[in-house]
C-alpha atoms as a PDB file:
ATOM      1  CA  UNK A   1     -59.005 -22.289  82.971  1.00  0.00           C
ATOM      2  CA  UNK A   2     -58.862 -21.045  79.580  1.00  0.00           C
ATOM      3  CA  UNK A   3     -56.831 -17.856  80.947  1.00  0.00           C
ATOM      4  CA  UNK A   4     -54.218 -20.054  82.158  1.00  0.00           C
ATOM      5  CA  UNK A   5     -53.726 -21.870  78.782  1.00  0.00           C
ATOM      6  CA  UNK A   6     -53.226 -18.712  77.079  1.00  0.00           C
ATOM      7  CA  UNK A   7     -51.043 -17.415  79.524  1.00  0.00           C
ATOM      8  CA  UNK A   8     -48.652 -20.840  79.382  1.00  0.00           C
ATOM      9  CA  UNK A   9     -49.298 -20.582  75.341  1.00  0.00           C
ATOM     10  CA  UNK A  10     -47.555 -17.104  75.779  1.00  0.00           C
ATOM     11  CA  UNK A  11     -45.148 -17.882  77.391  1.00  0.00           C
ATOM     12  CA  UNK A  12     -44.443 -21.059  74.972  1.00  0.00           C
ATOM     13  CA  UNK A  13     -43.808 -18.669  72.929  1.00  0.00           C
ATOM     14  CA  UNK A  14     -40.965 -16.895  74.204  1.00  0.00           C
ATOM     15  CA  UNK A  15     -39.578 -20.329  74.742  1.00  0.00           C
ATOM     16  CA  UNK A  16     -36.240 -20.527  72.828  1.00  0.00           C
ATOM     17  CA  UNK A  17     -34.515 -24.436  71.410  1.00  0.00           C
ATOM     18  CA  UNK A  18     -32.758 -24.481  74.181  1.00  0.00           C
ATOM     19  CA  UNK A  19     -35.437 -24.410  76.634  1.00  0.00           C
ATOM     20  CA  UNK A  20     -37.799 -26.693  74.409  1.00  0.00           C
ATOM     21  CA  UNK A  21     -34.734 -29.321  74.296  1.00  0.00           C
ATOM     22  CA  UNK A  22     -34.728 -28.442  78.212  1.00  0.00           C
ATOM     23  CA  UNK A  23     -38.484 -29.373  79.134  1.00  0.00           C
ATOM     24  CA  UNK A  24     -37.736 -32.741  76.813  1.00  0.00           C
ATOM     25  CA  UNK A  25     -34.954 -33.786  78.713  1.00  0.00           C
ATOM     26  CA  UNK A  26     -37.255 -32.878  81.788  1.00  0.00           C
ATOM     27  CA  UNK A  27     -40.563 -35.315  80.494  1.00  0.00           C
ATOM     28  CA  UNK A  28     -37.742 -37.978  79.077  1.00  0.00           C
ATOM     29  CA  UNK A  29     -36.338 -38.308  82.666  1.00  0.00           C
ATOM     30  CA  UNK A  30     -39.914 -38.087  84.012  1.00  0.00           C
ATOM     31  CA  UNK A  31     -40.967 -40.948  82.011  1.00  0.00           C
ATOM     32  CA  UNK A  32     -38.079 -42.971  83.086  1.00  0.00           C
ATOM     33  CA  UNK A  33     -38.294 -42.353  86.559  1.00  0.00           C
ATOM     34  CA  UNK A  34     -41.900 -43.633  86.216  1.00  0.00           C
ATOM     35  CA  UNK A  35     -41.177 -46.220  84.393  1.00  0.00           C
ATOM     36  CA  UNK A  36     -38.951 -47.248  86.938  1.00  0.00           C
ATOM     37  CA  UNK A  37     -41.134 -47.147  90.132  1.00  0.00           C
ATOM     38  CA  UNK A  38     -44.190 -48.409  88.043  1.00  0.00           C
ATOM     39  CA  UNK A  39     -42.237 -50.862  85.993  1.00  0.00           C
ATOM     40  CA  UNK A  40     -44.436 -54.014  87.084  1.00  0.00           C
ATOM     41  CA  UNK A  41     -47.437 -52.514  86.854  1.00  0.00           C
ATOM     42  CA  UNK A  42     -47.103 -51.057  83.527  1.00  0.00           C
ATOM     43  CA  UNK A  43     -45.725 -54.380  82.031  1.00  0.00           C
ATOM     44  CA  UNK A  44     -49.212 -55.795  82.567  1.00  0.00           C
ATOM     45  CA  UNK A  45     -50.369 -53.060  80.228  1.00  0.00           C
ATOM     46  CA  UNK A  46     -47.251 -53.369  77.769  1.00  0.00           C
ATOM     47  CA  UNK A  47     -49.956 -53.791  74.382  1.00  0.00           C
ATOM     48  CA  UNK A  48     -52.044 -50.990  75.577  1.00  0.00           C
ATOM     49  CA  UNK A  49     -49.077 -48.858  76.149  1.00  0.00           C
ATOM     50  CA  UNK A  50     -47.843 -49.605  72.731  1.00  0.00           C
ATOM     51  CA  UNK A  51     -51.323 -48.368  70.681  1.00  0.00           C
ATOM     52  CA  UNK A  52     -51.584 -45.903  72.712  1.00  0.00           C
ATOM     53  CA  UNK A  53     -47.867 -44.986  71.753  1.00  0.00           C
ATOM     54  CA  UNK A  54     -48.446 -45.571  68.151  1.00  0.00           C
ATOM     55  CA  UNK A  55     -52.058 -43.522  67.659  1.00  0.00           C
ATOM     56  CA  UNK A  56     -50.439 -40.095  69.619  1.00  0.00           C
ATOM     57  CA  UNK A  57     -47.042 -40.368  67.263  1.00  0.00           C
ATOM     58  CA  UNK A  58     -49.268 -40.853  64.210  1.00  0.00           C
ATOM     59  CA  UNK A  59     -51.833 -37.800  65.545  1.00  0.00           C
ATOM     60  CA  UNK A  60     -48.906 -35.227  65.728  1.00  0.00           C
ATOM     61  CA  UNK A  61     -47.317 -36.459  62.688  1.00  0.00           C
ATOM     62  CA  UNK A  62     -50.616 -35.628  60.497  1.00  0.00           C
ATOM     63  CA  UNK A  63     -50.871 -32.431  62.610  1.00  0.00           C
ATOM     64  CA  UNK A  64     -46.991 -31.451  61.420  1.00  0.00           C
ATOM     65  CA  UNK A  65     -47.962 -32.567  57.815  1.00  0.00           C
ATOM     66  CA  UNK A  66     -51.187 -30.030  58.332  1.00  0.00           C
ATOM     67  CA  UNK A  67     -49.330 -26.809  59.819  1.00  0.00           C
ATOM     68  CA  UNK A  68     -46.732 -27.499  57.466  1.00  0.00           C
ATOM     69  CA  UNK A  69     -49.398 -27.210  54.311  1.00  0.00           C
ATOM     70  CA  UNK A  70     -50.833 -24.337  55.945  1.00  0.00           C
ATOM     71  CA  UNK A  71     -47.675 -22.971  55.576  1.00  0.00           C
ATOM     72  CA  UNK A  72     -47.244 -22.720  51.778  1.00  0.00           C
END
């Protein structure tokens, strides 16, 4: 399993903005279309949803704050 990771890290990579900007426009449309066929199930969960929102946005902003010390 590892193998694989390092082999899609690789080729991450080589990825260039417009193929990052690509794959986002891929996962936003794939969220939407989910959100569309799951839209009453996931309104039951609409608070869980939200935290669970909230504590991955704050995770990868400390871990931008961290790589961008490292940086300096």
């Amino acid at each position: 399993m590892s193998d694989v990771i390092k082999k899609l890290m690789n080729a991450a990579h080589r990825f260039t903005v417009v193929d990052f900007g690509a794959l986002k426009i891929c996962m936003l449309f794939i969220g939407i279309l989910l959100g569309v066929y799951f839209s009453s199930f996931f309104m039951k969960y609409i608070t869980i949803i939200w935290i669970v929102t909230i504590l991955a946005w704050l995770i990868l902003i400390v871990q931008v704050i961290r790589y961008l010390r490292k940086q300096k």
